[in-house]
C-alpha atoms as a PDB file:
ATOM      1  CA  UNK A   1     -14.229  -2.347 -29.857  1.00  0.00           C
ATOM      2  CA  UNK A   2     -16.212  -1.458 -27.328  1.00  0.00           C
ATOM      3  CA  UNK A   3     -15.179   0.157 -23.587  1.00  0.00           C
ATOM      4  CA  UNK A   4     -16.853  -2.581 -21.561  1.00  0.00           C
ATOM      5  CA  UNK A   5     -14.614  -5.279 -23.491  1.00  0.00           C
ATOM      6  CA  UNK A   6     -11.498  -3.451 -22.368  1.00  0.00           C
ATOM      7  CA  UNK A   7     -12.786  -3.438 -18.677  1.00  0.00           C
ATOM      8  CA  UNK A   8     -13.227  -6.847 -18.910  1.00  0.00           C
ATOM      9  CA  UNK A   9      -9.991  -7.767 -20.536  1.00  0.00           C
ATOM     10  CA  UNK A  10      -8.127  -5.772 -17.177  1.00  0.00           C
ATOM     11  CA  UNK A  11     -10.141  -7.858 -14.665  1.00  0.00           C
ATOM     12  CA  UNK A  12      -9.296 -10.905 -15.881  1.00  0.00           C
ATOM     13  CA  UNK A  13      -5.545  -9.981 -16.986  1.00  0.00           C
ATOM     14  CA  UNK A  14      -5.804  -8.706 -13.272  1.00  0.00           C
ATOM     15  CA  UNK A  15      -7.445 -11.554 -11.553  1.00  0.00           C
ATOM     16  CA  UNK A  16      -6.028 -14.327 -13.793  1.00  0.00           C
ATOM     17  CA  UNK A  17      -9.324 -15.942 -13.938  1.00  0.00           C
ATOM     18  CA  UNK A  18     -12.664 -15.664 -16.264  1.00  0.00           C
ATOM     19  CA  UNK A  19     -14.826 -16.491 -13.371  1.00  0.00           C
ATOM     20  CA  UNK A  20     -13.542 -14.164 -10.469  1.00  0.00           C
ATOM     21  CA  UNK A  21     -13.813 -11.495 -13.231  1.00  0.00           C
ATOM     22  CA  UNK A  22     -17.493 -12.710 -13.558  1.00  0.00           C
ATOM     23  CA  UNK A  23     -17.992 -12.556 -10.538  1.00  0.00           C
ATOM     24  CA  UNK A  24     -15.653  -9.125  -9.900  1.00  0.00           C
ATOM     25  CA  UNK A  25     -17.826  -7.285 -12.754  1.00  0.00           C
ATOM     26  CA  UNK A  26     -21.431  -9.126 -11.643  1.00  0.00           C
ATOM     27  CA  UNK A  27     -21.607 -10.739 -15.188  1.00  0.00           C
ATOM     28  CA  UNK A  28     -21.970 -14.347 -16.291  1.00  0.00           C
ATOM     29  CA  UNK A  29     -18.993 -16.251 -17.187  1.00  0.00           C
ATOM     30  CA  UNK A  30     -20.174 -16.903 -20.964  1.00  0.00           C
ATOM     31  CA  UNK A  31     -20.535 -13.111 -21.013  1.00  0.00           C
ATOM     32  CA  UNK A  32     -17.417 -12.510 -19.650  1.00  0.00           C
ATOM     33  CA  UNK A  33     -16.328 -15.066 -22.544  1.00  0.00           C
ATOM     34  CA  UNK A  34     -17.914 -13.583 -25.325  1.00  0.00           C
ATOM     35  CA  UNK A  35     -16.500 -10.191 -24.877  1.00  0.00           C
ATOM     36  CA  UNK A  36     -12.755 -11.183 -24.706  1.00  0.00           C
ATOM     37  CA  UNK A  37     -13.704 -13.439 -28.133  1.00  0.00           C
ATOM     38  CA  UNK A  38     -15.017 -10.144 -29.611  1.00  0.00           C
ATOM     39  CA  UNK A  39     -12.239  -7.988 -28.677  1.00  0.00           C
ATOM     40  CA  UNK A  40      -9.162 -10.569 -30.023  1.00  0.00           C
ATOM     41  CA  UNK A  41     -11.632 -11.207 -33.228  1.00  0.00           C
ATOM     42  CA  UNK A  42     -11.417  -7.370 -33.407  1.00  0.00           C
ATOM     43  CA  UNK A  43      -7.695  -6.738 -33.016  1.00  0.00           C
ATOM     44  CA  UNK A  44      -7.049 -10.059 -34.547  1.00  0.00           C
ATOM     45  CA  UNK A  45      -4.676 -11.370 -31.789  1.00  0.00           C
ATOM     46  CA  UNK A  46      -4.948 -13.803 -29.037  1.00  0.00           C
ATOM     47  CA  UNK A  47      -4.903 -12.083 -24.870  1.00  0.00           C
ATOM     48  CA  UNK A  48      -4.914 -15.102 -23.343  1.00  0.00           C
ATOM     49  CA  UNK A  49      -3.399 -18.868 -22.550  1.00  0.00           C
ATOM     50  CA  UNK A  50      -5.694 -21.075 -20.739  1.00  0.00           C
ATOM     51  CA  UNK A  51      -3.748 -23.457 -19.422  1.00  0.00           C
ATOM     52  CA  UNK A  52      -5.594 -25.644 -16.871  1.00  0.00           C
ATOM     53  CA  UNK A  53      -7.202 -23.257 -14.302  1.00  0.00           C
ATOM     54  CA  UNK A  54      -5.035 -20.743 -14.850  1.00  0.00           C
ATOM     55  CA  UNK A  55      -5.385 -17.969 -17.517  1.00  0.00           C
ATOM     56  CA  UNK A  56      -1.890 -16.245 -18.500  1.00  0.00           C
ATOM     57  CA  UNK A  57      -1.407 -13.122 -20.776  1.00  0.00           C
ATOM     58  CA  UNK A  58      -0.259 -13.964 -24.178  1.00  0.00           C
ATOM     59  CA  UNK A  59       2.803 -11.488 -25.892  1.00  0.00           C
ATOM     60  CA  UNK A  60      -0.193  -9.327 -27.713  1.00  0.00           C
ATOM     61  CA  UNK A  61      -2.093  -9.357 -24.217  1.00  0.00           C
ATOM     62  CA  UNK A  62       0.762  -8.122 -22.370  1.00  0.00           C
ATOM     63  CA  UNK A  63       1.205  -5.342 -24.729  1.00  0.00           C
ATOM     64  CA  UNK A  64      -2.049  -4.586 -24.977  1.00  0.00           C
ATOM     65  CA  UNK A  65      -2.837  -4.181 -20.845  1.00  0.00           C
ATOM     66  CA  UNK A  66      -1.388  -0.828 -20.365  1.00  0.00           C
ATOM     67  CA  UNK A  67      -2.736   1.019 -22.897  1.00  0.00           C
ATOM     68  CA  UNK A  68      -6.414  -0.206 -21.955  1.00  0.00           C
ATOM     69  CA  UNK A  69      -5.500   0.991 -18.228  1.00  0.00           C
ATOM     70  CA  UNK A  70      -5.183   4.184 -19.576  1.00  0.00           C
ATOM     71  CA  UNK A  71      -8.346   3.999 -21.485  1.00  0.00           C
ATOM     72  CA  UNK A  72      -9.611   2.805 -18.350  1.00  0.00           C
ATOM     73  CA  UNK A  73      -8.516   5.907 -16.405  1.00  0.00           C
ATOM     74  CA  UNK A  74      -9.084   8.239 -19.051  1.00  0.00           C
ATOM     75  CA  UNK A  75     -12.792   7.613 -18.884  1.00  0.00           C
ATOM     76  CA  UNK A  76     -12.859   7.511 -15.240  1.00  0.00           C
ATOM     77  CA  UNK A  77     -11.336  10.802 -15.211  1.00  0.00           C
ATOM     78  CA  UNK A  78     -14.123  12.191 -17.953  1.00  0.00           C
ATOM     79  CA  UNK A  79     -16.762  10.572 -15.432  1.00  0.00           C
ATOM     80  CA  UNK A  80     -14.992  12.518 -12.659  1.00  0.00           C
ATOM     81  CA  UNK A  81     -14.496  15.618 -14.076  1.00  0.00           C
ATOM     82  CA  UNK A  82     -18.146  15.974 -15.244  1.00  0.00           C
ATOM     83  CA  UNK A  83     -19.464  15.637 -11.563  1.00  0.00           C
ATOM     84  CA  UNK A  84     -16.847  17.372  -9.367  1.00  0.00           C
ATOM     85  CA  UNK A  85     -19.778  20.523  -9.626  1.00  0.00           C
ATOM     86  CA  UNK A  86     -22.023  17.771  -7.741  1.00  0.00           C
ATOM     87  CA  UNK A  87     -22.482  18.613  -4.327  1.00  0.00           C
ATOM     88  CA  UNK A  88     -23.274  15.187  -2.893  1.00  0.00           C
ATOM     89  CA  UNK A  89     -20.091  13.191  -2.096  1.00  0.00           C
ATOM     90  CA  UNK A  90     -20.923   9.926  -3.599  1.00  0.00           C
ATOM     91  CA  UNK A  91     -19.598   7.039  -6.267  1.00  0.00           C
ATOM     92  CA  UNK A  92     -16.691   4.838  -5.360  1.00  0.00           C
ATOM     93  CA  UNK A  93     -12.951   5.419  -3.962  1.00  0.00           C
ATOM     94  CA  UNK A  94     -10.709   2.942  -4.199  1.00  0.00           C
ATOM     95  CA  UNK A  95      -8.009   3.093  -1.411  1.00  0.00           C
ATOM     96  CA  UNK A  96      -4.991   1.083  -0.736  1.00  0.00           C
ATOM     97  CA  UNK A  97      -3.442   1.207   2.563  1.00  0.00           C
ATOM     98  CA  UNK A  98      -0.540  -1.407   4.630  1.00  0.00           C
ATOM     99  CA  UNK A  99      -2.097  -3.705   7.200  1.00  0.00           C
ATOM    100  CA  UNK A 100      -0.155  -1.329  10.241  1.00  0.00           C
ATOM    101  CA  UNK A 101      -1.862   1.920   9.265  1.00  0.00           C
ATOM    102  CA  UNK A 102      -5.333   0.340   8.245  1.00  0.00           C
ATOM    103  CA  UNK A 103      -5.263  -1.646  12.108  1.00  0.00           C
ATOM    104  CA  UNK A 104      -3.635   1.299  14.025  1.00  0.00           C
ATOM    105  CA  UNK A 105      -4.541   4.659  11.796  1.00  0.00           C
ATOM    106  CA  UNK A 106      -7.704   4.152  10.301  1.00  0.00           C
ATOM    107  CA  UNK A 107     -10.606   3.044  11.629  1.00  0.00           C
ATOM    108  CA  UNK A 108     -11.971   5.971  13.721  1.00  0.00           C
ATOM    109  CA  UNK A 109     -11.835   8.334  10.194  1.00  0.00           C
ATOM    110  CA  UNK A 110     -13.016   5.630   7.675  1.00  0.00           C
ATOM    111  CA  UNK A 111     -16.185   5.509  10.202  1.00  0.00           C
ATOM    112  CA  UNK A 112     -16.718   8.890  10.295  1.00  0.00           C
ATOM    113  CA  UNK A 113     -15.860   9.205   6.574  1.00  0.00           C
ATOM    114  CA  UNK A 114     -18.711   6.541   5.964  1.00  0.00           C
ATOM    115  CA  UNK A 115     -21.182   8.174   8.506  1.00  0.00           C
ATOM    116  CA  UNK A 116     -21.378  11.372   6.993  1.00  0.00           C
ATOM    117  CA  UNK A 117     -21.216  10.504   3.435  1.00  0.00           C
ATOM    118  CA  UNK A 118     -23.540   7.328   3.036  1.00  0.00           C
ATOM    119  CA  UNK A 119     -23.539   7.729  -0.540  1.00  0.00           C
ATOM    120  CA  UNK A 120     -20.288   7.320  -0.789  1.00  0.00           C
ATOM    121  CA  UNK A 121     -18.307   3.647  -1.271  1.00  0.00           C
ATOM    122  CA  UNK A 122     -15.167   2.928  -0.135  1.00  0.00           C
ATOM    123  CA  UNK A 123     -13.283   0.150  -1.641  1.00  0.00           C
ATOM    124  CA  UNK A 124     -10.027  -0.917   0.737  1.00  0.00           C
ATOM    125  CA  UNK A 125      -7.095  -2.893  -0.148  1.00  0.00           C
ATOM    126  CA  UNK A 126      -4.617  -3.748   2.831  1.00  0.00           C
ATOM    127  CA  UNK A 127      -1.448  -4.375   1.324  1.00  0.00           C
ATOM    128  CA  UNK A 128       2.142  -3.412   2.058  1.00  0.00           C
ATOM    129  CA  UNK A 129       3.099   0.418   1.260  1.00  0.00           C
ATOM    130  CA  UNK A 130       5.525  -0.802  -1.233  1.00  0.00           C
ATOM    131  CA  UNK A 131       2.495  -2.259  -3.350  1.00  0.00           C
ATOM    132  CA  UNK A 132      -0.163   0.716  -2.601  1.00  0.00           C
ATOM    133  CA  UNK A 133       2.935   2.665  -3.648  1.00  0.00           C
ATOM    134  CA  UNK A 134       3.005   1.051  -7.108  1.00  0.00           C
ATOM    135  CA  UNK A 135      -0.832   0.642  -7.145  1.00  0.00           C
ATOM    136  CA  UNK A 136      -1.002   4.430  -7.030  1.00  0.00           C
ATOM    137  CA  UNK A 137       1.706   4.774 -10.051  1.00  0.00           C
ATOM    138  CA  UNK A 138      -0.461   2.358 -12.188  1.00  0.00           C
ATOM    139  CA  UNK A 139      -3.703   4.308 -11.854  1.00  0.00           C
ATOM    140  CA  UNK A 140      -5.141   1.119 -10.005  1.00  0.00           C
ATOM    141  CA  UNK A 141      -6.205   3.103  -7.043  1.00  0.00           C
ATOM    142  CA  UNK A 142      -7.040   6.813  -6.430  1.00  0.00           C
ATOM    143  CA  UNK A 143      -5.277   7.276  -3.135  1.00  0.00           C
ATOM    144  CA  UNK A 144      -2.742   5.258  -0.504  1.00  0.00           C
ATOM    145  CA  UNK A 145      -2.408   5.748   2.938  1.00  0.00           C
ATOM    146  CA  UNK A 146       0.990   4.535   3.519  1.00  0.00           C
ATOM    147  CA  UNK A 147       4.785   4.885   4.810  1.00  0.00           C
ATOM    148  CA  UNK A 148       5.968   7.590   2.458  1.00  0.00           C
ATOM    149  CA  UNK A 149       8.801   7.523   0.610  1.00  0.00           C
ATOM    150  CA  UNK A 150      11.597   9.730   1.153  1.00  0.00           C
ATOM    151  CA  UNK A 151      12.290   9.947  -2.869  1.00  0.00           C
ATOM    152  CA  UNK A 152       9.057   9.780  -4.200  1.00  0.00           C
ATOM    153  CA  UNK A 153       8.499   9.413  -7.990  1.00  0.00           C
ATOM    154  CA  UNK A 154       8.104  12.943  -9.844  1.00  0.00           C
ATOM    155  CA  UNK A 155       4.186  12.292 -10.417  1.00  0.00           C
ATOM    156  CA  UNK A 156       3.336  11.095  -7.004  1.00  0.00           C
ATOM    157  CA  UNK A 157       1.950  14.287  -4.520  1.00  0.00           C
ATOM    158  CA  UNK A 158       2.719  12.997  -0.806  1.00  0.00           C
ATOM    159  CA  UNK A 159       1.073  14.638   1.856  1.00  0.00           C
ATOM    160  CA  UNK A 160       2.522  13.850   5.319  1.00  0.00           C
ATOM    161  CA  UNK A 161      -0.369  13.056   7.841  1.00  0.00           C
ATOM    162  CA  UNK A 162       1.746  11.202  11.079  1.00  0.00           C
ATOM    163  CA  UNK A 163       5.163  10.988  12.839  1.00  0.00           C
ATOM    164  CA  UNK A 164       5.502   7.571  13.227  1.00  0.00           C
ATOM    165  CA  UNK A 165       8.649   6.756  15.938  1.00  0.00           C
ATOM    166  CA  UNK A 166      10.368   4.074  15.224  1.00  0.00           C
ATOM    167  CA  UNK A 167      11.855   2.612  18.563  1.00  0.00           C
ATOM    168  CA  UNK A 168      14.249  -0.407  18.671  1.00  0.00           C
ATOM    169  CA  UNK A 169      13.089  -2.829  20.723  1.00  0.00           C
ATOM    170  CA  UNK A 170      14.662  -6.489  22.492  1.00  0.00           C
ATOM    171  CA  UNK A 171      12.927  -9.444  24.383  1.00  0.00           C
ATOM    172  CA  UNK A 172      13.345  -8.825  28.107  1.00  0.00           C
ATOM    173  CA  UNK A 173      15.230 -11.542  28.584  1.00  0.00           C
ATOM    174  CA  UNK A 174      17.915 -10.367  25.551  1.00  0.00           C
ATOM    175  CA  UNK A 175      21.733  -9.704  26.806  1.00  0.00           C
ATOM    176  CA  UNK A 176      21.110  -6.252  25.779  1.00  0.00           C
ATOM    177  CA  UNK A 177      18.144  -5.030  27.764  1.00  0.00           C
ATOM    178  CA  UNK A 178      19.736  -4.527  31.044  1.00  0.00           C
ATOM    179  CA  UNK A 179      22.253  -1.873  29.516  1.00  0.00           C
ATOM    180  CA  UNK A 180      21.453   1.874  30.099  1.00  0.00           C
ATOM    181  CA  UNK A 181      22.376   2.763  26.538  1.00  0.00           C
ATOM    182  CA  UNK A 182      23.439   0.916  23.523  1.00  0.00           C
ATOM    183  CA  UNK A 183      25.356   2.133  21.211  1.00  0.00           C
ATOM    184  CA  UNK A 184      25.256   1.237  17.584  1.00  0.00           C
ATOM    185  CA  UNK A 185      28.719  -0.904  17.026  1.00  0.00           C
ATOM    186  CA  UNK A 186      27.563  -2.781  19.981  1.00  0.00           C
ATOM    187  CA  UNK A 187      23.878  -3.307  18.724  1.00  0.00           C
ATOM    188  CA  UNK A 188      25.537  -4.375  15.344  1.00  0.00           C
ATOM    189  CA  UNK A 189      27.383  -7.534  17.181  1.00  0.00           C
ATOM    190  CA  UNK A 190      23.277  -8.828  17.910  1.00  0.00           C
ATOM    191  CA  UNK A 191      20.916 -10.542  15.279  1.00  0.00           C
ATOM    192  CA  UNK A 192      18.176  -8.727  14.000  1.00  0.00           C
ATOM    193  CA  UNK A 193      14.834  -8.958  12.509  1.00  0.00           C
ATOM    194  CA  UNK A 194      13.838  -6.270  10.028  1.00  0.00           C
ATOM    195  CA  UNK A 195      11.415  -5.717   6.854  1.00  0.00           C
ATOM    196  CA  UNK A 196      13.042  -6.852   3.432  1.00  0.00           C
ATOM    197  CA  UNK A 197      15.483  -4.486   2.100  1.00  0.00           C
ATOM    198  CA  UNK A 198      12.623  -3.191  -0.440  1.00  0.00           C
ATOM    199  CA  UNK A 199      11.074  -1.118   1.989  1.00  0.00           C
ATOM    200  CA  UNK A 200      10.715   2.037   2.682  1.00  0.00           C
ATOM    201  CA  UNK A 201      11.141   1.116   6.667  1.00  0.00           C
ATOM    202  CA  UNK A 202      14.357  -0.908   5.969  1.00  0.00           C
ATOM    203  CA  UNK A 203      15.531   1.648   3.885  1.00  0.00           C
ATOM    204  CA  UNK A 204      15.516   4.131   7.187  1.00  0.00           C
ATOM    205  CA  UNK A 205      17.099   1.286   9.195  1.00  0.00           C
ATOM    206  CA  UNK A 206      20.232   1.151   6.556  1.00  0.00           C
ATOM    207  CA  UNK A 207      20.769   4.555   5.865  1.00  0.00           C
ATOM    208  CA  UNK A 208      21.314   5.081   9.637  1.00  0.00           C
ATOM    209  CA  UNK A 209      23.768   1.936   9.636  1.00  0.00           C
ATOM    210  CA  UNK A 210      25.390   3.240   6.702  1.00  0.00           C
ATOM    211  CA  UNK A 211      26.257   6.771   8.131  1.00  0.00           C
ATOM    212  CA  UNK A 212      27.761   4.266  11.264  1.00  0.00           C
ATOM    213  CA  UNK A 213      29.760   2.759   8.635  1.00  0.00           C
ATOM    214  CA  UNK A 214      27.886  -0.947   9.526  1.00  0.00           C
ATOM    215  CA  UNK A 215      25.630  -3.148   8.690  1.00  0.00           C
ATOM    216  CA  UNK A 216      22.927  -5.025  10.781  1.00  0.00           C
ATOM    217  CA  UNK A 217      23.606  -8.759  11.534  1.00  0.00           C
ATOM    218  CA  UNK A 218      19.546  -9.673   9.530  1.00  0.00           C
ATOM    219  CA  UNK A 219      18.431 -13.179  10.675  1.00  0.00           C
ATOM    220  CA  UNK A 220      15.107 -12.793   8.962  1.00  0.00           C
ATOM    221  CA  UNK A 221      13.408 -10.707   6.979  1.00  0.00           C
ATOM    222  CA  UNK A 222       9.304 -10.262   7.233  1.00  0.00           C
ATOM    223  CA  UNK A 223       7.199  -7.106   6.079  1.00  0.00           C
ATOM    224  CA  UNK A 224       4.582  -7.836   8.633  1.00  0.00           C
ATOM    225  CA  UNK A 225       5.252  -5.508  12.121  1.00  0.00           C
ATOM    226  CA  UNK A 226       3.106  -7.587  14.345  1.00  0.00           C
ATOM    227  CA  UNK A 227       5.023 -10.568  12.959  1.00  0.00           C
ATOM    228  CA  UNK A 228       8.152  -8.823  13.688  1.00  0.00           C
ATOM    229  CA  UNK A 229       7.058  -8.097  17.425  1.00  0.00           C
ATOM    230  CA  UNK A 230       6.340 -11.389  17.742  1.00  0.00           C
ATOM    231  CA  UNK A 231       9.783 -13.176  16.590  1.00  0.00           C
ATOM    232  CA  UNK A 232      11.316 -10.230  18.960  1.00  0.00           C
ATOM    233  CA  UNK A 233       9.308 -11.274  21.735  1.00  0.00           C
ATOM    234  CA  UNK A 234      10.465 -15.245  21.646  1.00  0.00           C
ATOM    235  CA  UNK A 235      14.363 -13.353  21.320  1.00  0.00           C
ATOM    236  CA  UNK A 236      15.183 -14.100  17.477  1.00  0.00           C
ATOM    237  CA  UNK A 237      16.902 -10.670  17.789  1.00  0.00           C
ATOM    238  CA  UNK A 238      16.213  -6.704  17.835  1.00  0.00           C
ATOM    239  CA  UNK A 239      13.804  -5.115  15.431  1.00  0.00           C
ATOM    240  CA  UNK A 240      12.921  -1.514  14.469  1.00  0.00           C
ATOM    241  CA  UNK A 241       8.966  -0.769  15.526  1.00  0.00           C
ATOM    242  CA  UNK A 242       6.516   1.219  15.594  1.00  0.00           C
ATOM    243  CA  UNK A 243       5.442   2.595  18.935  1.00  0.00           C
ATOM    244  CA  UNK A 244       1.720   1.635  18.743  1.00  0.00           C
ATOM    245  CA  UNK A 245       3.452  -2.237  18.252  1.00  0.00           C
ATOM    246  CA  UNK A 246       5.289  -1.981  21.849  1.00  0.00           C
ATOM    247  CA  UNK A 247       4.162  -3.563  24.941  1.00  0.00           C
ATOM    248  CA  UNK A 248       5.008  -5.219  28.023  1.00  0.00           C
ATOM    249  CA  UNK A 249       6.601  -8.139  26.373  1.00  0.00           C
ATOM    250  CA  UNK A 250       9.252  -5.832  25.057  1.00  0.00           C
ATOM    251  CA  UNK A 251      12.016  -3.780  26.163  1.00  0.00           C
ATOM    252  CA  UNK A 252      13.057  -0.322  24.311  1.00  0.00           C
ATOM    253  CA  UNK A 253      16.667   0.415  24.209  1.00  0.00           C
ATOM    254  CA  UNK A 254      18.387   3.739  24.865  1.00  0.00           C
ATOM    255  CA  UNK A 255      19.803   4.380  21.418  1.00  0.00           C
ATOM    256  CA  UNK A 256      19.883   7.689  20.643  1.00  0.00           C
ATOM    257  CA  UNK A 257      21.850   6.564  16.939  1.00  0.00           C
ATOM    258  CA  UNK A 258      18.188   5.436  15.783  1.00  0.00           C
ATOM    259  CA  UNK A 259      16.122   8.443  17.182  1.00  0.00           C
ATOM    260  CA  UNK A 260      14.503   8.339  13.979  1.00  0.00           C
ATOM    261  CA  UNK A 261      10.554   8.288  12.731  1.00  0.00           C
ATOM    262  CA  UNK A 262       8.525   7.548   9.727  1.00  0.00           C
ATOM    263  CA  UNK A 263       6.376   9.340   7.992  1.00  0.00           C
ATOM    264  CA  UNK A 264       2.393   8.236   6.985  1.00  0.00           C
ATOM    265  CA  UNK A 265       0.464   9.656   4.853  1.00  0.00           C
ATOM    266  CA  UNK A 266      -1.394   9.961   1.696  1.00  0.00           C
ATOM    267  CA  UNK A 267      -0.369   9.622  -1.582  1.00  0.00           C
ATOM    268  CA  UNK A 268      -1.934  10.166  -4.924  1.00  0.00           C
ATOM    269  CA  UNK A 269      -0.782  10.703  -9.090  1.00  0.00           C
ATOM    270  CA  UNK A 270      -0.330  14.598  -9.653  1.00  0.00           C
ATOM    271  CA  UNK A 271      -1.641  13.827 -13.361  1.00  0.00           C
ATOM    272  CA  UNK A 272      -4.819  12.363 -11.952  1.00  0.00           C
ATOM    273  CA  UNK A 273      -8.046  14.461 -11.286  1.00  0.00           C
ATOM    274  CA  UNK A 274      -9.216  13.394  -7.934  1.00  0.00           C
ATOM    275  CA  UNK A 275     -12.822  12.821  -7.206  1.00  0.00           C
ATOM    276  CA  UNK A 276     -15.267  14.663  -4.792  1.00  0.00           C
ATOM    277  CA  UNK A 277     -14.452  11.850  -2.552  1.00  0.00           C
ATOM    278  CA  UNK A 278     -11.290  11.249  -2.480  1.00  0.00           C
ATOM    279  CA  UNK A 279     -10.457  14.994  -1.484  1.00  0.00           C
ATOM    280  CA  UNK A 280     -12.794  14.751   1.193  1.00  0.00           C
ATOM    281  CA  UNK A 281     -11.399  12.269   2.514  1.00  0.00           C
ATOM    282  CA  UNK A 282      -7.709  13.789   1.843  1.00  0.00           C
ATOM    283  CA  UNK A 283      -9.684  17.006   3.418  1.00  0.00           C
ATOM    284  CA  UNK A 284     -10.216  14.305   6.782  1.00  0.00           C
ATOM    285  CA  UNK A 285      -6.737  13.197   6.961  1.00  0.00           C
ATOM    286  CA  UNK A 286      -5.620  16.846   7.368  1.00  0.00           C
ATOM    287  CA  UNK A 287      -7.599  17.621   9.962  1.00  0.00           C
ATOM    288  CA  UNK A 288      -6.668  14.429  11.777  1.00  0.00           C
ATOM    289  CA  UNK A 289      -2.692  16.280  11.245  1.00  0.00           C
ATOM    290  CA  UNK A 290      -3.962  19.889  12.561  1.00  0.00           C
ATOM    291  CA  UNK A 291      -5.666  17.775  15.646  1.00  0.00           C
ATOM    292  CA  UNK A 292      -2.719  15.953  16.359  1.00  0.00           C
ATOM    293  CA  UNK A 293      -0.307  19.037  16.097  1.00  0.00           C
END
């Protein structure tokens, strides 16, 4: 068994398809083929189901993707560990980040992060936090920028980077945005569009309902916040948003019930040895917190 079979077994257990892997790990398909035959003929099971199109783990395969991520990992942290002496900050870091903080958060520090360390590659996956969350858990990625959780798993290290205010907004033309202040009984009584209950902003927005002793009246559910402004905008209810997301089209209320904020930041596995790269760029972040504070 060989390490470059087990690579190629996760990208295509990953990607569901021989060629994307091919094309993922710049080999032929027939390659790509040849070294999932060796490794089943090896452990004597069949990894996959073609069916059509799609490929689909088999029982064995399922069992057997795990422990080859942490073969995976294992090796990357031997590569890791024998260059963290290096002083050039170089090889590959593999981010994941939500669409909000990649659009809004950013940009100006992955340019300068690319600037002065050409040698350096990031790889960026925009995502929801919920999934960079998990991604991070897995071993999949090194770090993730994302809306941290206020219970975070034991072997996840959070370092807070932003405040993020949330601010509950209306349409202008909603019954609520002539009032001077709303309180949150009244804001109750009103539809509502919010992120599904899985996440980590939705799970602000309820634990400040609960400690009312309500709930919010949810007409729809969506994870993306510009999609949310939007359905607020055309008056399909109130939502919960970032400032950076408010504009003219919008009207904040005066609610001082949900005077509440989010946290970003970065996230990575305490039982993981970081690369060169990734705590520069952790190194970045914090000075983006000092400037900001």
């Amino acid at each position: 068994m060989e390490i470059g079979e087990l690579i190629t077994f996760i990208r295509v257990a990953e990607l569901e398809s021989f060629s994307e892997a091919a094309e993922k790990l710049f080999l032929t398909q027939p390659a790509i083929s040849k070294r999932i035959a060796s490794l089943e003929s090896t452990l004597g099971v069949k990894l996959f189901d073609r069916i059509g199109r799609k490929v689909q783990l088999t029982e064995a395969g399922e069992r057997l993707l795990p422990k080859a991520r942490k073969v995976s990992n294992d090796l990357d942290d031997i590569k890791r560990s024998m260059t963290l002496q290096m002083d050039d900050i170089s090889g590959l870091l593999r981010i994941s980040t939500s669409h909000h903080i990649g659009l809004h958060r950013l940009p100006k520090l992955l340019k300068q992060f690319q600037h002065t360390y050409p040698n350096a590659q990031i790889d960026i996956e925009f995502t929801q936090s919920e999934e960079a969350y998990r991604k991070v858990i897995q071993g999949d990625v090194e770090l993730g920028i994302i809306t941290l959780n206020s219970s975070p798993d034991e072997h996840m290290m959070s370092i807070p980077i932003w405040s993020d205010p949330l601010k509950c907004v209306v349409s202008r033309d909603h019954p609520l945005a002539h009032e001077s202040q709303v309180d949150i009984l009244e804001l109750s009584k009103h539809q509502c569009v919010l992120p599904n209950e899985n996440t980590f902003t939705r799970q602000i927005a309820e634990t400040v309902f609960a400690s009312h002793q309500v709930k919010p009246n949810v007409r729809m559910n969506t994870n993306n916040l510009e999609t949310l402004a939007m359905l607020v905008t055309i008056g399909w209810g109130w939502s919960l948003l970032p400032s950076t997301l408010v504009d003219s089209q919008l009207k904040v209320l005066d609610l001082p019930a949900f005077n509440v904020e989010r946290k970003l930041g970065v996230i990575h596995h305490n039982r993981r040895t970081l690369s060169r790269a990734a705590r520069t760029f952790i190194d970045m972040l914090q000075k983006e917190n000092s400037l900001l504070n």
